[in-house]
C-alpha atoms as a PDB file:
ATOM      1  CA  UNK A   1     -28.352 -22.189  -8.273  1.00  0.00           C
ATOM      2  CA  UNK A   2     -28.509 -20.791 -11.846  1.00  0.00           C
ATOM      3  CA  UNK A   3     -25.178 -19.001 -12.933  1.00  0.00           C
ATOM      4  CA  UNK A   4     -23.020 -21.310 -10.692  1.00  0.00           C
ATOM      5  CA  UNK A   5     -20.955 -24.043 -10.983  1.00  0.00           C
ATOM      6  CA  UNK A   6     -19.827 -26.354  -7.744  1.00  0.00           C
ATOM      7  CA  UNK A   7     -16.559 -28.609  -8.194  1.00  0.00           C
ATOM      8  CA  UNK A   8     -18.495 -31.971  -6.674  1.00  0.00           C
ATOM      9  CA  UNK A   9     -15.375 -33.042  -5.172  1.00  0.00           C
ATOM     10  CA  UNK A  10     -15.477 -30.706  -2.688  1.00  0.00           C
ATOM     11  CA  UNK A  11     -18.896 -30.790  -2.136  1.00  0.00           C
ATOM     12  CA  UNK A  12     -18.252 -34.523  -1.271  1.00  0.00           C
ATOM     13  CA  UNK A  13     -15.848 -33.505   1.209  1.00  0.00           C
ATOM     14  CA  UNK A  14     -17.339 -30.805   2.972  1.00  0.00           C
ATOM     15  CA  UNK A  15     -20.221 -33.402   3.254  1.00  0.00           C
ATOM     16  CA  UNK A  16     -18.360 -35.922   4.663  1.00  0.00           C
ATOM     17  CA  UNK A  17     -16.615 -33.065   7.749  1.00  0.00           C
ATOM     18  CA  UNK A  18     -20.483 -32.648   7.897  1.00  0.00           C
ATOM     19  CA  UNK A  19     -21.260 -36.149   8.542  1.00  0.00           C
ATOM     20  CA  UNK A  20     -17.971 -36.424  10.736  1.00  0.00           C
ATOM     21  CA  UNK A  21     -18.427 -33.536  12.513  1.00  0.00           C
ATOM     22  CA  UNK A  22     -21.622 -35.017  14.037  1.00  0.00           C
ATOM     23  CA  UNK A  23     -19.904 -37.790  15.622  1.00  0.00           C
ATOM     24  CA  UNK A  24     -18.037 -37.968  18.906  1.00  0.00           C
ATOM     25  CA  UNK A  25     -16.932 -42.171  18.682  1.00  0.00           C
ATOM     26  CA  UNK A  26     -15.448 -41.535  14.422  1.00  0.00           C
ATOM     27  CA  UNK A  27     -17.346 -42.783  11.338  1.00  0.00           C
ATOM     28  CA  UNK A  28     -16.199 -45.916   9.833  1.00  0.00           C
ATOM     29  CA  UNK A  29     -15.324 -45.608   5.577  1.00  0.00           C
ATOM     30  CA  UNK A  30     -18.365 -48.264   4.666  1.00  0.00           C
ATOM     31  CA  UNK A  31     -20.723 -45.562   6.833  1.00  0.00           C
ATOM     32  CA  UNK A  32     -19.678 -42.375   5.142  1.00  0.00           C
ATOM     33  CA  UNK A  33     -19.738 -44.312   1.784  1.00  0.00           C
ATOM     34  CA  UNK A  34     -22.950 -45.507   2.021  1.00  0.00           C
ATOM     35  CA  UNK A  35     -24.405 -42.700   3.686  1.00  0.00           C
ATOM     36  CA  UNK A  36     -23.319 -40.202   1.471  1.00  0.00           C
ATOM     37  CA  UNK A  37     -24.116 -42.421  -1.600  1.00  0.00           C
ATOM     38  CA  UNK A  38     -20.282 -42.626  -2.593  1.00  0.00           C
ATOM     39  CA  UNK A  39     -18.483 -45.790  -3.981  1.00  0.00           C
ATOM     40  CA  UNK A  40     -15.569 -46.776  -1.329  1.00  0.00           C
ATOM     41  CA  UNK A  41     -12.868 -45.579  -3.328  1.00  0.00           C
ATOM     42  CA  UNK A  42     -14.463 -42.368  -4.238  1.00  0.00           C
ATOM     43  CA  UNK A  43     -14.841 -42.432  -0.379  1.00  0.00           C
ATOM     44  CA  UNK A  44     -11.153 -43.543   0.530  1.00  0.00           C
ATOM     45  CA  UNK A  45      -9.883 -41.227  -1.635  1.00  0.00           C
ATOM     46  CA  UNK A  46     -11.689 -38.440  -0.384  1.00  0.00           C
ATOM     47  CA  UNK A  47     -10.982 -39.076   3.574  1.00  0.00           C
ATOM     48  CA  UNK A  48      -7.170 -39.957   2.544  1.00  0.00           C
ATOM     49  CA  UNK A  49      -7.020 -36.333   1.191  1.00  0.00           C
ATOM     50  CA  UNK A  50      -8.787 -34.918   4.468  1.00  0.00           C
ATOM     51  CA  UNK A  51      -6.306 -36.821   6.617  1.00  0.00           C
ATOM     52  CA  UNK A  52      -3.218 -35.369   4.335  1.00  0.00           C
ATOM     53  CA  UNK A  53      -4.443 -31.731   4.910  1.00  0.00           C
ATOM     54  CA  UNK A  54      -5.470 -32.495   8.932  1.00  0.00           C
ATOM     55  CA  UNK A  55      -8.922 -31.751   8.530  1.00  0.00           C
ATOM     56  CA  UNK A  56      -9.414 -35.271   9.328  1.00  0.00           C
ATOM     57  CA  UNK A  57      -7.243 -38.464  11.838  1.00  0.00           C
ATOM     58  CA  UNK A  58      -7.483 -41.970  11.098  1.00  0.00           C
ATOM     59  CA  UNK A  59      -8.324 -43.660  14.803  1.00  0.00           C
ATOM     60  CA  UNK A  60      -7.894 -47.858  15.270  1.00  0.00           C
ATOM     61  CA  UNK A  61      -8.958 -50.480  15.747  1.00  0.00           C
ATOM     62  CA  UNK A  62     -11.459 -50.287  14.191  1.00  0.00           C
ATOM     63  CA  UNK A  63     -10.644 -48.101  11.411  1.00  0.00           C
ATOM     64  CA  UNK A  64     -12.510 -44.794  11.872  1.00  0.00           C
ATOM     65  CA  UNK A  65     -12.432 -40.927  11.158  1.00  0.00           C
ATOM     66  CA  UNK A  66     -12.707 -38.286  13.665  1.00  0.00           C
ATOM     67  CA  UNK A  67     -12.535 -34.739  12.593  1.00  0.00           C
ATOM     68  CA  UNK A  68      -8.226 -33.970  12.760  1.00  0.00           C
ATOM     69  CA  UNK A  69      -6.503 -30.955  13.952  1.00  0.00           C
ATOM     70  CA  UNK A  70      -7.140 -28.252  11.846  1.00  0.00           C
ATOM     71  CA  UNK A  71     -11.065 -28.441  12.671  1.00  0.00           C
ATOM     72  CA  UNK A  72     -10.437 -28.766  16.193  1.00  0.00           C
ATOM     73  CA  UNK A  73      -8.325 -26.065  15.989  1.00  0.00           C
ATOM     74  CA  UNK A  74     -11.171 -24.295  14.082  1.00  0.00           C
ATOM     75  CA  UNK A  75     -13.252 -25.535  16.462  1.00  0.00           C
ATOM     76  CA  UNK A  76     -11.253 -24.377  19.880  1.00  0.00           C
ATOM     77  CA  UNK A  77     -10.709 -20.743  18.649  1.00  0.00           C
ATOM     78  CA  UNK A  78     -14.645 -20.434  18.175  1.00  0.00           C
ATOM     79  CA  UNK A  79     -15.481 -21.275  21.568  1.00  0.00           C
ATOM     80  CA  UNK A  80     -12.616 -19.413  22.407  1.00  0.00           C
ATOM     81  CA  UNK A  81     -13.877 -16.292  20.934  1.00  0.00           C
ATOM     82  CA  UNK A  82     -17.319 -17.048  22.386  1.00  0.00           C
ATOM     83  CA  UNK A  83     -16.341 -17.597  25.535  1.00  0.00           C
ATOM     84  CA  UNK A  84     -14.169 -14.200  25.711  1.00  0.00           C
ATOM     85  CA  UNK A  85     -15.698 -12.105  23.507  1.00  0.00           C
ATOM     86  CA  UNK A  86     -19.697 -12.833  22.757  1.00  0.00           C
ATOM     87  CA  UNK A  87     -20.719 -13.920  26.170  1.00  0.00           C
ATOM     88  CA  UNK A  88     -19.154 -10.707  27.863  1.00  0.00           C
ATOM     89  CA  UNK A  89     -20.678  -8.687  24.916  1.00  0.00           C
ATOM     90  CA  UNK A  90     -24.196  -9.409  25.287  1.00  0.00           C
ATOM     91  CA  UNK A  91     -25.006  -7.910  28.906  1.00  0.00           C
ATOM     92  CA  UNK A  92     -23.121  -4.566  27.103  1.00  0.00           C
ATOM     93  CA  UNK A  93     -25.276  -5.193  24.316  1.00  0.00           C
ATOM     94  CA  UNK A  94     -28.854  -5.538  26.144  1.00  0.00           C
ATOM     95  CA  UNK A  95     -27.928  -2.456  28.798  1.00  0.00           C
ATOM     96  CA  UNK A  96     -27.263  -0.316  25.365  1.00  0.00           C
ATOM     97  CA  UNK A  97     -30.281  -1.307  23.657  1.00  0.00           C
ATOM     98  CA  UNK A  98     -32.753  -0.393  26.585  1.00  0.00           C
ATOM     99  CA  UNK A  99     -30.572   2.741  27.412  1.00  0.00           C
ATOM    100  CA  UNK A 100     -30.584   4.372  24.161  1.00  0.00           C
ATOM    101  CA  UNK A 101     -34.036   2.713  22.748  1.00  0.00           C
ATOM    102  CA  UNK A 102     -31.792   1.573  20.114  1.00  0.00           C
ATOM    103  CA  UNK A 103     -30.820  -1.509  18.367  1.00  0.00           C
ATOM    104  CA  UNK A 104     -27.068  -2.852  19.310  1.00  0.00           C
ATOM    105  CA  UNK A 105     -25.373  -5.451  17.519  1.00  0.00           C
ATOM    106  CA  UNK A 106     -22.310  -7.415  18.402  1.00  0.00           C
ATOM    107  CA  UNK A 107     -20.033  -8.903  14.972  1.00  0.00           C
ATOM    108  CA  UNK A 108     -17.001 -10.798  14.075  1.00  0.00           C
ATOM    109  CA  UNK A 109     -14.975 -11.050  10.747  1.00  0.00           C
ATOM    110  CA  UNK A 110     -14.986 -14.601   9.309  1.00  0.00           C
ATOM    111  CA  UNK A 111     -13.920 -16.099   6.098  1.00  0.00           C
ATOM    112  CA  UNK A 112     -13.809 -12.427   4.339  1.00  0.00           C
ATOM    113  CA  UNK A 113     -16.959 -11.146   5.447  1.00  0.00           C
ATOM    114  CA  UNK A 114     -18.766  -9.166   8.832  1.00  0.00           C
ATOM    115  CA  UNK A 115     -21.301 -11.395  10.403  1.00  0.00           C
ATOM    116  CA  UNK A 116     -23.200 -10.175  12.535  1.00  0.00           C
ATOM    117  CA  UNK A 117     -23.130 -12.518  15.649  1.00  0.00           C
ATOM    118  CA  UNK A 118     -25.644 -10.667  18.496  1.00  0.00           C
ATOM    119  CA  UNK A 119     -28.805  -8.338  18.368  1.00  0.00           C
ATOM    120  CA  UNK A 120     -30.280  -6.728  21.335  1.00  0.00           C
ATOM    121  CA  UNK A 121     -33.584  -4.889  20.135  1.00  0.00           C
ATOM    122  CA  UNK A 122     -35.397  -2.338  21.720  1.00  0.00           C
ATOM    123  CA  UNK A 123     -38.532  -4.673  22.079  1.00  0.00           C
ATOM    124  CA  UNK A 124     -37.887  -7.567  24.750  1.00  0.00           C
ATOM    125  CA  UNK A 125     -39.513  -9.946  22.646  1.00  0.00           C
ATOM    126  CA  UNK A 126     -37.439  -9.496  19.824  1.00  0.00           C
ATOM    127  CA  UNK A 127     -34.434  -9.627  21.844  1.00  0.00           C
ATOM    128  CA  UNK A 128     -32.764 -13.137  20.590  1.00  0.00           C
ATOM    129  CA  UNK A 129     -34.021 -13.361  16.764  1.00  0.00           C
ATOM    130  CA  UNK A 130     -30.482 -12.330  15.053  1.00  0.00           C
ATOM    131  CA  UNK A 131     -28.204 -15.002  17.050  1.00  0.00           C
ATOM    132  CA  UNK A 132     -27.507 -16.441  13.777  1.00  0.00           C
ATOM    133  CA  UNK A 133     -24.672 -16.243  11.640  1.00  0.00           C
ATOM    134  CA  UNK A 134     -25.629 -13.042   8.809  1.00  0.00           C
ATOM    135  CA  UNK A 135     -23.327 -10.960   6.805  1.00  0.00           C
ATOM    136  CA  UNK A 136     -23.732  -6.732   6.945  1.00  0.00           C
ATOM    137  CA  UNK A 137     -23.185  -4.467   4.318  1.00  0.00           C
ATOM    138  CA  UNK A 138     -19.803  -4.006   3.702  1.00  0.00           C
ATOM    139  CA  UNK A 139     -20.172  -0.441   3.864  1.00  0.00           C
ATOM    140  CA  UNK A 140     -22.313   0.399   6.814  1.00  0.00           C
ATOM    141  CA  UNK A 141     -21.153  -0.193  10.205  1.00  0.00           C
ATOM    142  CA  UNK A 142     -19.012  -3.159   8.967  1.00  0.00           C
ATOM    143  CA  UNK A 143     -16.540  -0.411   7.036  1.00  0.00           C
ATOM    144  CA  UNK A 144     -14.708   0.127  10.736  1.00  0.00           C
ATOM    145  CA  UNK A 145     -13.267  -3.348  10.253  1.00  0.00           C
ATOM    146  CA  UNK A 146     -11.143  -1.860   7.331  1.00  0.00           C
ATOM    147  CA  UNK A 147      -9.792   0.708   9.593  1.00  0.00           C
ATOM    148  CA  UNK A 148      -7.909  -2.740  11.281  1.00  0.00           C
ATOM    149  CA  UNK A 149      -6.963  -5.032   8.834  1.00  0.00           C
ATOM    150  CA  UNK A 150      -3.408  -5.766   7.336  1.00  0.00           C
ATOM    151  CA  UNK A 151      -2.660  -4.643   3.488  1.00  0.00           C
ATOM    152  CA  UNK A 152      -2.693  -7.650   2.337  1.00  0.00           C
ATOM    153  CA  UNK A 153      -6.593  -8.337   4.094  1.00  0.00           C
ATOM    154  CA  UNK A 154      -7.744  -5.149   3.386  1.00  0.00           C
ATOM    155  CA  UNK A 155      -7.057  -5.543  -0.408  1.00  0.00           C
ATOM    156  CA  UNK A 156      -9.055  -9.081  -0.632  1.00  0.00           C
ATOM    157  CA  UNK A 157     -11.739  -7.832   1.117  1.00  0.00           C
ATOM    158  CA  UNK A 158     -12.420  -4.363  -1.154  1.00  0.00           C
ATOM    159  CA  UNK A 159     -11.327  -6.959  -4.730  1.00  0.00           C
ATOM    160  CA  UNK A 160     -14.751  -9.081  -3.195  1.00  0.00           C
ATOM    161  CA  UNK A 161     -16.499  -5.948  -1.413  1.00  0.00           C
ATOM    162  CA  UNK A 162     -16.670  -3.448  -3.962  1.00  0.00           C
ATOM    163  CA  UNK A 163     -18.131   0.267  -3.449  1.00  0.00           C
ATOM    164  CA  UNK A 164     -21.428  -0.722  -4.861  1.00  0.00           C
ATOM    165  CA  UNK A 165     -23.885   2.362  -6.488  1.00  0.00           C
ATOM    166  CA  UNK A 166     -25.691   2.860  -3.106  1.00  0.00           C
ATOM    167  CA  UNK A 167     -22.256   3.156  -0.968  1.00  0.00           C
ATOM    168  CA  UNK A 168     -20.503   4.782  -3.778  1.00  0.00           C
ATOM    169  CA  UNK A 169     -23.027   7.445  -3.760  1.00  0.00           C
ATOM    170  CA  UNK A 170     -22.458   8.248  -0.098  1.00  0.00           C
ATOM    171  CA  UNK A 171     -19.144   7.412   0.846  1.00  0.00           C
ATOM    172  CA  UNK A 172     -17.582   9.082  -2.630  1.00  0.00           C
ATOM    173  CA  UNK A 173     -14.491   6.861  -3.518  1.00  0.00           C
ATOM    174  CA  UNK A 174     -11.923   4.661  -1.785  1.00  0.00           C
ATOM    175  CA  UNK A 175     -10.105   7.471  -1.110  1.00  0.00           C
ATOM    176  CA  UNK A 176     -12.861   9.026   0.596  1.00  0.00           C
ATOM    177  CA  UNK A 177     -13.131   5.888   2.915  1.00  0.00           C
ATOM    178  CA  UNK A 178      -9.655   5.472   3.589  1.00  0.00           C
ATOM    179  CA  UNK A 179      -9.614   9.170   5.202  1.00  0.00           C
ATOM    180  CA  UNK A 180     -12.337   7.956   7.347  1.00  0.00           C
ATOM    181  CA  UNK A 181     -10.270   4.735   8.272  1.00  0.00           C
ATOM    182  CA  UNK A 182      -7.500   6.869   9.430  1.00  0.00           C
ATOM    183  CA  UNK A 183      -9.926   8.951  11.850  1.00  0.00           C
ATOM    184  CA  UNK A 184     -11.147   5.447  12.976  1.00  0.00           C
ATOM    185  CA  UNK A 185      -8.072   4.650  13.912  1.00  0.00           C
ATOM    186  CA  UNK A 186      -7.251   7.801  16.021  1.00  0.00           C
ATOM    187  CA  UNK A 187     -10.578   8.035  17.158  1.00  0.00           C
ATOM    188  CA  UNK A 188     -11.621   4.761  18.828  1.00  0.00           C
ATOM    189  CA  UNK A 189     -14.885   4.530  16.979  1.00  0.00           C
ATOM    190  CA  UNK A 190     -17.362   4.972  14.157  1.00  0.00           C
ATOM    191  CA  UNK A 191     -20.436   7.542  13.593  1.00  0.00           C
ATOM    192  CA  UNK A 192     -22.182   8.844  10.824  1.00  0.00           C
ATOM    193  CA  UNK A 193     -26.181   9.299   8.983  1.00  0.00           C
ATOM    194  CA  UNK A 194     -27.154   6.458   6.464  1.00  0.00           C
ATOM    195  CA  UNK A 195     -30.347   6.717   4.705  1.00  0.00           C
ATOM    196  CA  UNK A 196     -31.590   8.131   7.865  1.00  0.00           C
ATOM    197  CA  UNK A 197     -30.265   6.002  10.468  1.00  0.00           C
ATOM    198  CA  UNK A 198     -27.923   7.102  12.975  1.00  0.00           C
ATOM    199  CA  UNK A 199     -24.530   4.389  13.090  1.00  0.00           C
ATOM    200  CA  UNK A 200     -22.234   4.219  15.585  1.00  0.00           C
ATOM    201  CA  UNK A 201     -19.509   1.489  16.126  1.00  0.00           C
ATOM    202  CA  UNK A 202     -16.221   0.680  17.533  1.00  0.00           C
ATOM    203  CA  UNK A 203     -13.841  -1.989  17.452  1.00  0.00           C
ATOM    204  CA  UNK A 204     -13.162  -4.540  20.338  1.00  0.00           C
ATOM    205  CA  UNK A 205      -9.452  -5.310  19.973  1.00  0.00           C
ATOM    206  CA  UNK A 206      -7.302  -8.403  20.816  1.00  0.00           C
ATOM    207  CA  UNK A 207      -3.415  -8.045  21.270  1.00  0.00           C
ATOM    208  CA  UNK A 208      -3.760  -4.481  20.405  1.00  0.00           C
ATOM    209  CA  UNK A 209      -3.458  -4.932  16.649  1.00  0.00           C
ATOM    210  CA  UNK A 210      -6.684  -6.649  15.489  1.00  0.00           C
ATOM    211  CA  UNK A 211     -10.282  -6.402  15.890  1.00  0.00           C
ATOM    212  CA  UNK A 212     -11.293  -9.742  17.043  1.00  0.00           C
ATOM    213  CA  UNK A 213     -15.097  -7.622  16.949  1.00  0.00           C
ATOM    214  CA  UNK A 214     -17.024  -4.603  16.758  1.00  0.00           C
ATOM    215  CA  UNK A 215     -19.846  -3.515  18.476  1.00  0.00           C
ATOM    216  CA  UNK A 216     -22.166  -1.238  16.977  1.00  0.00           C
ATOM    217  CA  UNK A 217     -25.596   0.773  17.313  1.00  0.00           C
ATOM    218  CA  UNK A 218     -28.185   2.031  15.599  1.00  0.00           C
ATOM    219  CA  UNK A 219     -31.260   4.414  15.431  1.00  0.00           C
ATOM    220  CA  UNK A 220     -33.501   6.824  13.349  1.00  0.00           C
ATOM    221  CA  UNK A 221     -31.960   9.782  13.312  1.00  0.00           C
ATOM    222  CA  UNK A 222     -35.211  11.447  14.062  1.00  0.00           C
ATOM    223  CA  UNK A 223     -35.500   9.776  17.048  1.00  0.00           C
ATOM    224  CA  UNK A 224     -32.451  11.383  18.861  1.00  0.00           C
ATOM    225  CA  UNK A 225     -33.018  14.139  21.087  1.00  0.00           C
ATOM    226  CA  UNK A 226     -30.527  16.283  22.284  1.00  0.00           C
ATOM    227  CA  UNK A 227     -27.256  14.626  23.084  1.00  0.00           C
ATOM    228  CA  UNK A 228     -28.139  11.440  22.168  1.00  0.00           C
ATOM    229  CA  UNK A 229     -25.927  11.192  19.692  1.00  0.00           C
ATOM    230  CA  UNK A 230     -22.529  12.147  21.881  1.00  0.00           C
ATOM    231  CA  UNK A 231     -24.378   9.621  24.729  1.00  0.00           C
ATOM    232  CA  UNK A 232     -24.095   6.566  21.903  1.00  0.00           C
ATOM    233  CA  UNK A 233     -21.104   7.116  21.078  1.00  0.00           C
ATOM    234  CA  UNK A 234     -19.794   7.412  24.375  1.00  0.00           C
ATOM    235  CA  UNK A 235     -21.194   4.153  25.558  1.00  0.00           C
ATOM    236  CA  UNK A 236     -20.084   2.253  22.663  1.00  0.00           C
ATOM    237  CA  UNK A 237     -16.468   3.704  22.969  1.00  0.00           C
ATOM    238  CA  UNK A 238     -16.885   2.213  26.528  1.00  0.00           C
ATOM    239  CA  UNK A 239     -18.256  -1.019  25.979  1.00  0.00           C
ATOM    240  CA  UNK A 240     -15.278  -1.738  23.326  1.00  0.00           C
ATOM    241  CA  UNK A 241     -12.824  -0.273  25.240  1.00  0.00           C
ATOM    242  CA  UNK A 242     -14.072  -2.852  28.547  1.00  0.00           C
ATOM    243  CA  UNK A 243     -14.379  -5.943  26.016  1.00  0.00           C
ATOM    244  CA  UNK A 244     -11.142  -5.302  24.562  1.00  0.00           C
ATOM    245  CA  UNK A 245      -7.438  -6.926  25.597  1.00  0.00           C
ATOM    246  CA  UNK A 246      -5.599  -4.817  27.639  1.00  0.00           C
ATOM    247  CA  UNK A 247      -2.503  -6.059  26.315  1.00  0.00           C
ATOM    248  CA  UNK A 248      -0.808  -3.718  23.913  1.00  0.00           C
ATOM    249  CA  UNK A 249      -1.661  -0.249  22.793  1.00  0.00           C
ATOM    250  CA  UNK A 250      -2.867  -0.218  18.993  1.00  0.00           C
ATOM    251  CA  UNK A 251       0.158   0.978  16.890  1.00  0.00           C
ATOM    252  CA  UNK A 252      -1.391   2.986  13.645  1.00  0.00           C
ATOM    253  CA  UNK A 253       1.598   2.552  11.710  1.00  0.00           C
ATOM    254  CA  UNK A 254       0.677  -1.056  11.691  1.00  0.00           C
ATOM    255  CA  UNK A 255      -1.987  -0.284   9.340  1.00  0.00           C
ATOM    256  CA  UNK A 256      -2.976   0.388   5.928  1.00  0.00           C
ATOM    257  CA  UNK A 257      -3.667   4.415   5.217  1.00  0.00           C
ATOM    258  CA  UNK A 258      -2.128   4.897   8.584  1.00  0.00           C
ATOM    259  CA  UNK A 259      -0.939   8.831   9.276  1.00  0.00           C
END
């Protein structure tokens, strides 16, 4: 991709967690070598380093690699979080959408950015075309995750998310946003008029503390009749609140921009 520049090394070993990863029985060092195009040192090297770090275990006899602890760790808390927090989501998700004629969208944080993780649509036929991994604006809906994150989180994220000239003009500044982020907090949820479209979002929390997700809504603004509005936010406060852990309030001190 012009303008980039990608360290081969760890292309090589992302490729061979790839290649790994596919594998229940382990991959022997002549396989990945030769499969990857790699001379066997190159190779050893590379899995030797992978073992170090856990990503991958050495199994014998024979000699083979298996993906280590780290990615099944990786691996376990993604099930996990499908398990207890997208599968229960999506009924929530589909009543919403055909309630409110509205589209509803389930999304977790991961690796610095919002992905969104579940669409319902208003049209049945459309209803499973988003179940892919793809990242939201960090300034639409997606902004309610700030409202949640640690200091030290919530400064990474706005160094790589930046106010761009389209978010800057609405929301104003950071300071702007962080005032929002502190009625977030005390609030439960989310709402507001983009560029014409009605958002409305609120966290689903885990221990109290974080938001392991967020489920959110939208729709036209011109499409809302009377009360709409209120009704969307209402059942999106409810949906999060059912989804979330019931095992500590949230404490705002705990957060950045906290009152």
């Amino acid at each position: 991709m012009p303008g980039y520049e990608y360290v081969h090394s760890v292309l090589r070993a992302l490729d061979i967690l790839a290649v790994v990863g596919s594998s229940d029985r382990g991959v022997p060092l002549h396989y990945l070598a030769r499969g990857l195009d790699l001379n066997l040192k190159t190779a050893h090297s590379l899995v030797r380093t992978l073992v170090h770090r856990g990503f991958l275990e050495k199994t014998s006899p024979p000699p083979r690699y298996r993906l280590g602890p780290v990615m099944s760790a990786l691996r376990e808390r993604e099930g996990q979080w499908v398990q207890e927090v997208l599968m229960p989501a999506i009924p929530w998700c589909i009543r919403m959408s055909r309630r409110m004629r509205a589209q509803v969208m389930l999304s977790g944080y991961m690796g610095g950015k919002v992905l969104g993780r579940f669409t319902s649509r208003v049209k049945e036929s459309e209803l499973l075309t988003d179940t892919c991994l793809f990242p939201m604006p960090a300034y639409g809906s997606a902004v309610a995750y700030q409202a949640f994150m640690q200091e030290p989180d919530l400064a990474d994220y706005r160094a790589t998310h930046r106010l761009g000239e389209s978010s800057l003009e609405y929301w104003g500044s950071v300071e702007l946003v962080d005032r929002l982020l502190v009625r977030v907090r005390a609030e439960g949820h989310l709402a507001f008029v983009m560029s014409g479209v009605f958002r409305a979002a609120a966290p689903i929390l885990g221990g109290g503390k974080t938001a392991r997700a967020m489920i959110s809504l939208t729709k036209p603004f011109h499409e809302l009749g009377s009360g709409d509005a209120q009704e969307c936010i209402d059942l999106i406060r409810q949906a999060a609140n059912e989804l979330s852990f019931k095992t500590s309030p949230v404490q705002p001190e705990n957060f950045i921009g906290a009152v």
